[in-house]
PDB file of N, CA and C in Angstrom:
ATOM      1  N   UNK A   1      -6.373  51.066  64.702  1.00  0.00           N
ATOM      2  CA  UNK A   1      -5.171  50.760  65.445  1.00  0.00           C
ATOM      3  C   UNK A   1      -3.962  51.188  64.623  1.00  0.00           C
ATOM      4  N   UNK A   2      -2.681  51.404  65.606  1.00  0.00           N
ATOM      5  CA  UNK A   2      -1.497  51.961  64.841  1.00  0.00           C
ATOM      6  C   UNK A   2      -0.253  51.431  65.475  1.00  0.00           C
ATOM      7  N   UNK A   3       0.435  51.033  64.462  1.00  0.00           N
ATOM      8  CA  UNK A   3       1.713  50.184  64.778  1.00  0.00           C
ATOM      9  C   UNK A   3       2.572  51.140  65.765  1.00  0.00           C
ATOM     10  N   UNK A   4       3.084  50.688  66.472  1.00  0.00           N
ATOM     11  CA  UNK A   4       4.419  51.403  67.348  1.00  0.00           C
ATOM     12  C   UNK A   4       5.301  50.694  67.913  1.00  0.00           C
ATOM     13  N   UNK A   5       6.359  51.670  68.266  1.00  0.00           N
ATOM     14  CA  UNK A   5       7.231  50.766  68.949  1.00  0.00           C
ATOM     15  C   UNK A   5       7.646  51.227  70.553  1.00  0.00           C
ATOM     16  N   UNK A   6       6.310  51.640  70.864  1.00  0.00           N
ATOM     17  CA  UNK A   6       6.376  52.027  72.204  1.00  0.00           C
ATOM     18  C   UNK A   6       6.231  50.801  73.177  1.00  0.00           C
ATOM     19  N   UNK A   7       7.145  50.964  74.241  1.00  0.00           N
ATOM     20  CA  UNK A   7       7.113  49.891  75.187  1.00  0.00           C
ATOM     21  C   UNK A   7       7.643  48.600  74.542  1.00  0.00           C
ATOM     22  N   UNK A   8       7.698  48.799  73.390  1.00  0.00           N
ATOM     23  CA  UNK A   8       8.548  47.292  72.917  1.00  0.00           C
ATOM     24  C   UNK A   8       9.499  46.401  73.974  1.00  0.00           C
ATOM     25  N   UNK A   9      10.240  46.767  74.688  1.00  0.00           N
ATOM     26  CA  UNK A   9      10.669  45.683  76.045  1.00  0.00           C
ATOM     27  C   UNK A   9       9.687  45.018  76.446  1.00  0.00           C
ATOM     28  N   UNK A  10       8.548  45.689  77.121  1.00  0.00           N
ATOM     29  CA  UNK A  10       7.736  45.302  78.094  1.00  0.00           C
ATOM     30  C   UNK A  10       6.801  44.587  77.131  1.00  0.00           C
ATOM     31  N   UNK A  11       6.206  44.822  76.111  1.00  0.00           N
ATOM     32  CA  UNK A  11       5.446  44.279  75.386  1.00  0.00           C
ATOM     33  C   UNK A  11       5.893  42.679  74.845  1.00  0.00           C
ATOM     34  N   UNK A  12       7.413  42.266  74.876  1.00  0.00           N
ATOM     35  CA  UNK A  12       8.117  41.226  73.971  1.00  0.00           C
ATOM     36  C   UNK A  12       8.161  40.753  75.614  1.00  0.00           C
ATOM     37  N   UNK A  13       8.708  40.990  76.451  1.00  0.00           N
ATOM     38  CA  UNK A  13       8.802  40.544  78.071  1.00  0.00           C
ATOM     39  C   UNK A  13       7.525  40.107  78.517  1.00  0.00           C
ATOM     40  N   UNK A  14       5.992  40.777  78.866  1.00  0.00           N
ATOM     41  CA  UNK A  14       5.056  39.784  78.734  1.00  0.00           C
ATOM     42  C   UNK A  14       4.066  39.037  77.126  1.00  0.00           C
ATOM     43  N   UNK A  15       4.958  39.074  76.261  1.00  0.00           N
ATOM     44  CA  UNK A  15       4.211  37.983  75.142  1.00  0.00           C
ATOM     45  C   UNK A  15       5.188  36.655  75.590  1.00  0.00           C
ATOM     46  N   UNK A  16       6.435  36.859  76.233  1.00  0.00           N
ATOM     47  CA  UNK A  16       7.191  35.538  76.522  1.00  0.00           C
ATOM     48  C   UNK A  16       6.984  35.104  77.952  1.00  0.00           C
ATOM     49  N   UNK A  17       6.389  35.923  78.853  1.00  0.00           N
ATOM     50  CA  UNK A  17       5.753  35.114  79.808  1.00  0.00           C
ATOM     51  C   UNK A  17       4.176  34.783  79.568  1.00  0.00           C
ATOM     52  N   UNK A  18       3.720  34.996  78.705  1.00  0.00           N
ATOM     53  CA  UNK A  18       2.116  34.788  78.584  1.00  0.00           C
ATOM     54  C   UNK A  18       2.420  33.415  77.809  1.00  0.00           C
ATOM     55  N   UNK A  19       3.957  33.083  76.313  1.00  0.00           N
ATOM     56  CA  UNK A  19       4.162  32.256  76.248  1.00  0.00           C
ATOM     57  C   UNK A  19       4.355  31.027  77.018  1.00  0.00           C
ATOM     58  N   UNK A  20       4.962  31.174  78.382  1.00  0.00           N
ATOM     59  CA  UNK A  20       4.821  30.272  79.691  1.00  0.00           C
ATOM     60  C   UNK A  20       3.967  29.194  79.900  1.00  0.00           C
ATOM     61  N   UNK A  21       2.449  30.227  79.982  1.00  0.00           N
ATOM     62  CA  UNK A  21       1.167  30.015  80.292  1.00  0.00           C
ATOM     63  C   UNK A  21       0.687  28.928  78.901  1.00  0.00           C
ATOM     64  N   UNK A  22       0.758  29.516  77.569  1.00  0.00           N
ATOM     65  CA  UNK A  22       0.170  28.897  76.990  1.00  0.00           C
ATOM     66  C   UNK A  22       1.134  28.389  75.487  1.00  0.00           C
ATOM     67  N   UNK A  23       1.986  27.279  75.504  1.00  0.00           N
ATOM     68  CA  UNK A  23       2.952  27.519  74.377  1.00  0.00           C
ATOM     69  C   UNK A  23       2.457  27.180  72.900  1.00  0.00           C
ATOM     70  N   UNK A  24       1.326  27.711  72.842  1.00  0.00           N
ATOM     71  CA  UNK A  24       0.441  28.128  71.329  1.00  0.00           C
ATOM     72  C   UNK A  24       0.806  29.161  71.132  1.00  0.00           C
ATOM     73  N   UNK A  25       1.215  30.131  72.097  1.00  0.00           N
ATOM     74  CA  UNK A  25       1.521  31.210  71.491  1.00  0.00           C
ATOM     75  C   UNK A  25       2.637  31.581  70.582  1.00  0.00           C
ATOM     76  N   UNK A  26       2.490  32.095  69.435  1.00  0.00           N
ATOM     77  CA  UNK A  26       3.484  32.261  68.512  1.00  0.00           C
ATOM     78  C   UNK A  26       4.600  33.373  69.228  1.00  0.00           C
ATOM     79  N   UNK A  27       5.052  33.468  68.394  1.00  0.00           N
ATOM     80  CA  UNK A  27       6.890  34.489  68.176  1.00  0.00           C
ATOM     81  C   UNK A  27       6.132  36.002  67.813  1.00  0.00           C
ATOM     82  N   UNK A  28       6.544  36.915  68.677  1.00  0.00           N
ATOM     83  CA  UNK A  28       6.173  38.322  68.710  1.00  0.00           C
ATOM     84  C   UNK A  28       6.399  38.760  66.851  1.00  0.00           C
ATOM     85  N   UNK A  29       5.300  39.904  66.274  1.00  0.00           N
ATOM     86  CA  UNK A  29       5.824  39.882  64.799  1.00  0.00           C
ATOM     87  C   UNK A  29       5.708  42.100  65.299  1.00  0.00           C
ATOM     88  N   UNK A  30       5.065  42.092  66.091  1.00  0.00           N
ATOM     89  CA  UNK A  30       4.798  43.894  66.006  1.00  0.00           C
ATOM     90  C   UNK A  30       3.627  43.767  66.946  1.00  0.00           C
ATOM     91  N   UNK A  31       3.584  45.469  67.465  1.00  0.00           N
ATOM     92  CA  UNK A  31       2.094  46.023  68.123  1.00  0.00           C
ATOM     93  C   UNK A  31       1.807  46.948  68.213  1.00  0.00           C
ATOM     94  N   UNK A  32       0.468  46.772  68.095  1.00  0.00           N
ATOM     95  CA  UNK A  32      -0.377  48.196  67.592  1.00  0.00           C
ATOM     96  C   UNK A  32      -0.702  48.783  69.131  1.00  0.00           C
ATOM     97  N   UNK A  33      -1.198  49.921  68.764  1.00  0.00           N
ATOM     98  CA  UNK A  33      -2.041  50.644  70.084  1.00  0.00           C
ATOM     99  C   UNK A  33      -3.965  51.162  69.825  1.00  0.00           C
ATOM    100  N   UNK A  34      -4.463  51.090  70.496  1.00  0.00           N
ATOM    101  CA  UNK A  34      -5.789  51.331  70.443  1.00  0.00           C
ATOM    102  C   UNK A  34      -6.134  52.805  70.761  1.00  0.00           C
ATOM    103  N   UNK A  35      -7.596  53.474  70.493  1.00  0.00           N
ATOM    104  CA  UNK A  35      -7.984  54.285  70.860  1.00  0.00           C
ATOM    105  C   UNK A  35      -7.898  53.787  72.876  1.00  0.00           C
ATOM    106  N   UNK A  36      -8.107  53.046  73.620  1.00  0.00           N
ATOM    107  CA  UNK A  36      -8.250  52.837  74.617  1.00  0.00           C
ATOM    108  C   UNK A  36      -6.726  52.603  75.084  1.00  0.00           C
ATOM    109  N   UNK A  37      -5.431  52.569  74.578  1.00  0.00           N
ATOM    110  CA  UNK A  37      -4.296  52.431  75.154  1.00  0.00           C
ATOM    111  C   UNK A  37      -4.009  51.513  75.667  1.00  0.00           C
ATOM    112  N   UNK A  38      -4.156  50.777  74.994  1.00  0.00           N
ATOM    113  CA  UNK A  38      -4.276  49.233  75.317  1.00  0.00           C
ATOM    114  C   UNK A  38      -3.486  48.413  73.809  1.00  0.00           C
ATOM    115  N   UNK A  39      -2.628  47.606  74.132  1.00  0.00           N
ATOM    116  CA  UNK A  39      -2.165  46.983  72.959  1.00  0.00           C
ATOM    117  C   UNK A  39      -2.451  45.453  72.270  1.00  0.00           C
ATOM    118  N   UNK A  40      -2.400  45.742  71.003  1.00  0.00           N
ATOM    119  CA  UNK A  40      -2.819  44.116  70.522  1.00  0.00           C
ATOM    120  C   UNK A  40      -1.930  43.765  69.518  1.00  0.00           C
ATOM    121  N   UNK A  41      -1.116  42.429  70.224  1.00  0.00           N
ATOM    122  CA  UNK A  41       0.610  42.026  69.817  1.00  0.00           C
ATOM    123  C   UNK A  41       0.139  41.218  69.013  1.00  0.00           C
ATOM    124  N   UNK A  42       0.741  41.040  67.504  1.00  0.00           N
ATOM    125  CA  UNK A  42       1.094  40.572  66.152  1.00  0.00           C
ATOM    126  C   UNK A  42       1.535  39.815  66.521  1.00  0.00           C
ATOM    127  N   UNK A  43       0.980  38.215  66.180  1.00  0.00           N
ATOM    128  CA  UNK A  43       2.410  36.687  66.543  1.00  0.00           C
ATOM    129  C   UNK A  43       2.366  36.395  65.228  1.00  0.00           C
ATOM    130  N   UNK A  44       3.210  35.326  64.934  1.00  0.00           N
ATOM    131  CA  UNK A  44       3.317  34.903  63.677  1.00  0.00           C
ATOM    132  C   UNK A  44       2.118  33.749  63.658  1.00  0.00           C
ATOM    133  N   UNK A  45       1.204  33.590  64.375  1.00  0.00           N
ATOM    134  CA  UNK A  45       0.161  32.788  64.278  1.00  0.00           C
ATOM    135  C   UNK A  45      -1.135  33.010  65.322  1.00  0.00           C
ATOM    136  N   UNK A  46      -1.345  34.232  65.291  1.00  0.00           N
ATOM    137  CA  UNK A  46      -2.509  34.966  66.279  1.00  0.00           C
ATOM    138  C   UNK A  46      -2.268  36.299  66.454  1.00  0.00           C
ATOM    139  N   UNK A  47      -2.676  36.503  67.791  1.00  0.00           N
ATOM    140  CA  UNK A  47      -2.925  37.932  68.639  1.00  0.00           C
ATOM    141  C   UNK A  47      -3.245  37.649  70.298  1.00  0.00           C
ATOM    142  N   UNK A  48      -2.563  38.351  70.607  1.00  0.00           N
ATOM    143  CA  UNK A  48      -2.672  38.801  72.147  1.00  0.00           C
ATOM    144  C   UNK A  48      -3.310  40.120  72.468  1.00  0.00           C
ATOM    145  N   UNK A  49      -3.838  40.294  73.700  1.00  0.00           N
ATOM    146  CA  UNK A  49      -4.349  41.800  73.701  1.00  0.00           C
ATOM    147  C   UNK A  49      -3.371  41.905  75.607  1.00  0.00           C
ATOM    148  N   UNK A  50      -2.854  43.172  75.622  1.00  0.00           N
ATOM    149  CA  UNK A  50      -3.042  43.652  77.091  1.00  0.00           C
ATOM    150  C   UNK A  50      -2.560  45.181  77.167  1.00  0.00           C
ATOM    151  N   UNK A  51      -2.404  45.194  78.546  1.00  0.00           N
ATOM    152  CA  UNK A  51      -2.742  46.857  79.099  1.00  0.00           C
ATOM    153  C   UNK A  51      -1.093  47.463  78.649  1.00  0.00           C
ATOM    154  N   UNK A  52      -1.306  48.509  78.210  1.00  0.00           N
ATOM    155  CA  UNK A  52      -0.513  49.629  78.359  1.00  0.00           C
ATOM    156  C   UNK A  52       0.142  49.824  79.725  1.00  0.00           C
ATOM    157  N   UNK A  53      -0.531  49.602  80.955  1.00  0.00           N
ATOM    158  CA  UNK A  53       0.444  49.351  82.388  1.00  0.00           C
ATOM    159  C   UNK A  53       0.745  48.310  82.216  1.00  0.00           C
ATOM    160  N   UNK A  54       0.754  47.116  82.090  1.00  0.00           N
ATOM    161  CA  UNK A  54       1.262  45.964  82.405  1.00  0.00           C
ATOM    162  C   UNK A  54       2.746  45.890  81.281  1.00  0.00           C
ATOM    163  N   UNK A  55       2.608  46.172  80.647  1.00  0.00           N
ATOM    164  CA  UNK A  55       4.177  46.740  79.714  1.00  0.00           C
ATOM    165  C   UNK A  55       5.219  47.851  80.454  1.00  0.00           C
ATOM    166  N   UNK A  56       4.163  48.860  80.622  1.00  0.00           N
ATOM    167  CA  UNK A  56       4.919  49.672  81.367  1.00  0.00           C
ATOM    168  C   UNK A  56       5.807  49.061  82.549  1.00  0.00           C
ATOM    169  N   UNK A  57       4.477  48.239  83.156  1.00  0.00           N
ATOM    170  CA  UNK A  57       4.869  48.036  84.665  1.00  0.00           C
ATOM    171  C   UNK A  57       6.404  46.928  84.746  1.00  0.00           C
ATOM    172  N   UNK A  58       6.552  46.357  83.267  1.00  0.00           N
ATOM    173  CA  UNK A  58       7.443  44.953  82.712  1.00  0.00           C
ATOM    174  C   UNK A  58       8.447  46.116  82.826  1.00  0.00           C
ATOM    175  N   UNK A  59       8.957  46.986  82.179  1.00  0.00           N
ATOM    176  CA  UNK A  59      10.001  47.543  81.857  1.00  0.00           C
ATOM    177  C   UNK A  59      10.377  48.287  83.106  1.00  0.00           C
ATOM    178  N   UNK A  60       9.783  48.880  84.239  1.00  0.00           N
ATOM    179  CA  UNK A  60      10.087  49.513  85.542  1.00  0.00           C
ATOM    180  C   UNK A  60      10.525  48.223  86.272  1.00  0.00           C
ATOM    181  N   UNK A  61       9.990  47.160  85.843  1.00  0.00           N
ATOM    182  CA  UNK A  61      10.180  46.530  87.590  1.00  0.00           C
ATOM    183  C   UNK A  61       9.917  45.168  87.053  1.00  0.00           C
ATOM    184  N   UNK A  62      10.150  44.111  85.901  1.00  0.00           N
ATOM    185  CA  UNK A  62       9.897  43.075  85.288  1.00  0.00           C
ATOM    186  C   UNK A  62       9.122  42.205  86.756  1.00  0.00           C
ATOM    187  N   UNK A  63       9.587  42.058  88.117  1.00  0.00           N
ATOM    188  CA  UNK A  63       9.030  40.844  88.770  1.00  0.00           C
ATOM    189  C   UNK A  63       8.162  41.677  89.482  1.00  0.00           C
ATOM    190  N   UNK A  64       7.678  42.837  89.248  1.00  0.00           N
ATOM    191  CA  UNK A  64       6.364  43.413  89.868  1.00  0.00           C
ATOM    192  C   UNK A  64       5.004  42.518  88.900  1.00  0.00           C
ATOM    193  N   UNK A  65       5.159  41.991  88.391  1.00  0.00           N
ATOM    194  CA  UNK A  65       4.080  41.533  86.868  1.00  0.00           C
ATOM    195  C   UNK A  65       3.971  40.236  87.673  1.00  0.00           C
ATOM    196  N   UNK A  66       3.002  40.184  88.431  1.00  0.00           N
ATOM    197  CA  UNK A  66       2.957  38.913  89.224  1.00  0.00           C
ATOM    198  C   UNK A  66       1.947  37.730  87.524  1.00  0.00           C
ATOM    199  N   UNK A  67       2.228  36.643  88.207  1.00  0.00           N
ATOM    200  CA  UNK A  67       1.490  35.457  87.296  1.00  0.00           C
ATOM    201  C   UNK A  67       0.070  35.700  86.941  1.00  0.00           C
ATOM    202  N   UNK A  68      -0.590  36.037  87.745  1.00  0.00           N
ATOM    203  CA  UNK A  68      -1.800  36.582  87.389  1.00  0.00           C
ATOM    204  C   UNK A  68      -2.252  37.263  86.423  1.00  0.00           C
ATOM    205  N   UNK A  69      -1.630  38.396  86.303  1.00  0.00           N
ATOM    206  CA  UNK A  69      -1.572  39.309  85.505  1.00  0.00           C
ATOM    207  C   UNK A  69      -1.503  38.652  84.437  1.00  0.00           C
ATOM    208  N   UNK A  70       0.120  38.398  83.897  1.00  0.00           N
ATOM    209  CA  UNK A  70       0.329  37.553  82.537  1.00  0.00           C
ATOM    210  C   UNK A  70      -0.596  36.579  82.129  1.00  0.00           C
ATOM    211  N   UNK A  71      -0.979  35.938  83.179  1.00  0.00           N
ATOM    212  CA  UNK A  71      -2.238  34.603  83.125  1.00  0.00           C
ATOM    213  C   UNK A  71      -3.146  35.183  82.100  1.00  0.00           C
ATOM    214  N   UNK A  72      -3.408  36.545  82.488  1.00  0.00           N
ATOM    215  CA  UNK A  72      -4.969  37.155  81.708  1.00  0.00           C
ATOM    216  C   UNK A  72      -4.500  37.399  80.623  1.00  0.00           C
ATOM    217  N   UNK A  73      -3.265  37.873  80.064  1.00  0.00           N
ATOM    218  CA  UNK A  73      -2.643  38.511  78.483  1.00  0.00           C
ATOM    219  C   UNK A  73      -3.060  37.003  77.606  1.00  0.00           C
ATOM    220  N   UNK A  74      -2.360  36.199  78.796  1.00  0.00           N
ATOM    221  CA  UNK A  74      -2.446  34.371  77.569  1.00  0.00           C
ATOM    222  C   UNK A  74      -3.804  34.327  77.655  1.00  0.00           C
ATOM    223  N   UNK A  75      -4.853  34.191  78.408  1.00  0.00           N
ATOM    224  CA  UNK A  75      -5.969  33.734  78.133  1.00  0.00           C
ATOM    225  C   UNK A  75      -6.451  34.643  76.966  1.00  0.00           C
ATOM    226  N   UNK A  76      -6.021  35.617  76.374  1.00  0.00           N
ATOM    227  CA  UNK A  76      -6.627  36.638  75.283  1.00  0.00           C
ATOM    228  C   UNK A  76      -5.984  36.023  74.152  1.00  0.00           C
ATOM    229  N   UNK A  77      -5.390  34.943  73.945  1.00  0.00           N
ATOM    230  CA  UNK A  77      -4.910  34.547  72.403  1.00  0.00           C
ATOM    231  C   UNK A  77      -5.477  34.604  71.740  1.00  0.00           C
ATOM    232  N   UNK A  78      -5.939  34.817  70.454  1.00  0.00           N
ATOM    233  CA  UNK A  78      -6.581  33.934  69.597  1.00  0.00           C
ATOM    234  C   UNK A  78      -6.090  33.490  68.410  1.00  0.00           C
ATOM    235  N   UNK A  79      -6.227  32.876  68.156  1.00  0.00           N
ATOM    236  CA  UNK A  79      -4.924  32.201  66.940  1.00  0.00           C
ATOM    237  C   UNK A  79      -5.500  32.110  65.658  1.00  0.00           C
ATOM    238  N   UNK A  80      -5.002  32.890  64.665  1.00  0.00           N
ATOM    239  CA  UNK A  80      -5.291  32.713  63.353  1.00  0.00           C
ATOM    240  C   UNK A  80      -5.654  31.431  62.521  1.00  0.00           C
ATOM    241  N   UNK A  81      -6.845  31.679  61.332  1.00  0.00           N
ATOM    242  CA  UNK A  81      -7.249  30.772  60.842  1.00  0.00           C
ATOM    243  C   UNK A  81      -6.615  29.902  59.446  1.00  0.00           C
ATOM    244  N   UNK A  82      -6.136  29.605  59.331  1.00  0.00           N
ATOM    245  CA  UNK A  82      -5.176  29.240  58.216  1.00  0.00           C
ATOM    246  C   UNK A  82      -5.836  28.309  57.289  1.00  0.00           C
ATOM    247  N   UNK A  83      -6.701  28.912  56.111  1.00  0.00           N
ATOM    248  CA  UNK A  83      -7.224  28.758  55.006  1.00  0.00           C
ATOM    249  C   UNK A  83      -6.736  27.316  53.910  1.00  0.00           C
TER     250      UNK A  83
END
């Protein structure tokens, strides 16, 4: 994976509605991109994973991103283990 700052709107726009869903979720820190184009967002206390459209789709048209959608980014948390 490789850091970027592509889609950064859309990417910080659904980590704060996926925050909504689940408020474990930490404060955006960075995000990488995958061989599959798909991104997995840096919190200051986990990771989120979602689609490369659903960022896209945040920055064209923010209330096209129905609840659903975001629903699935939060259910992908997983929250770091703190030693």
């Amino acid at each position: 994976m490789k850091k970027t700052n592509s889609h950064t709107i859309g990417v910080k726009g659904i980590t704060y509605l996926a925050k909504t869903i689940n408020p474990e979720i930490g404060s955006y820190l960075n995000h990488k991109i995958n061989n599959s184009y798909n991104f997995t967002v840096e919190l200051s206390n986990g990771t989120i994973k979602m689609s490369l459209e659903i960022a896209q789709d945040y920055e064209a048209r923010p209330s096209s991103v129905t609840f659903d959608r975001y629903e699935i980014v939060a259910k992908t948390f997983c929250k770091t283990l703190n030693d």
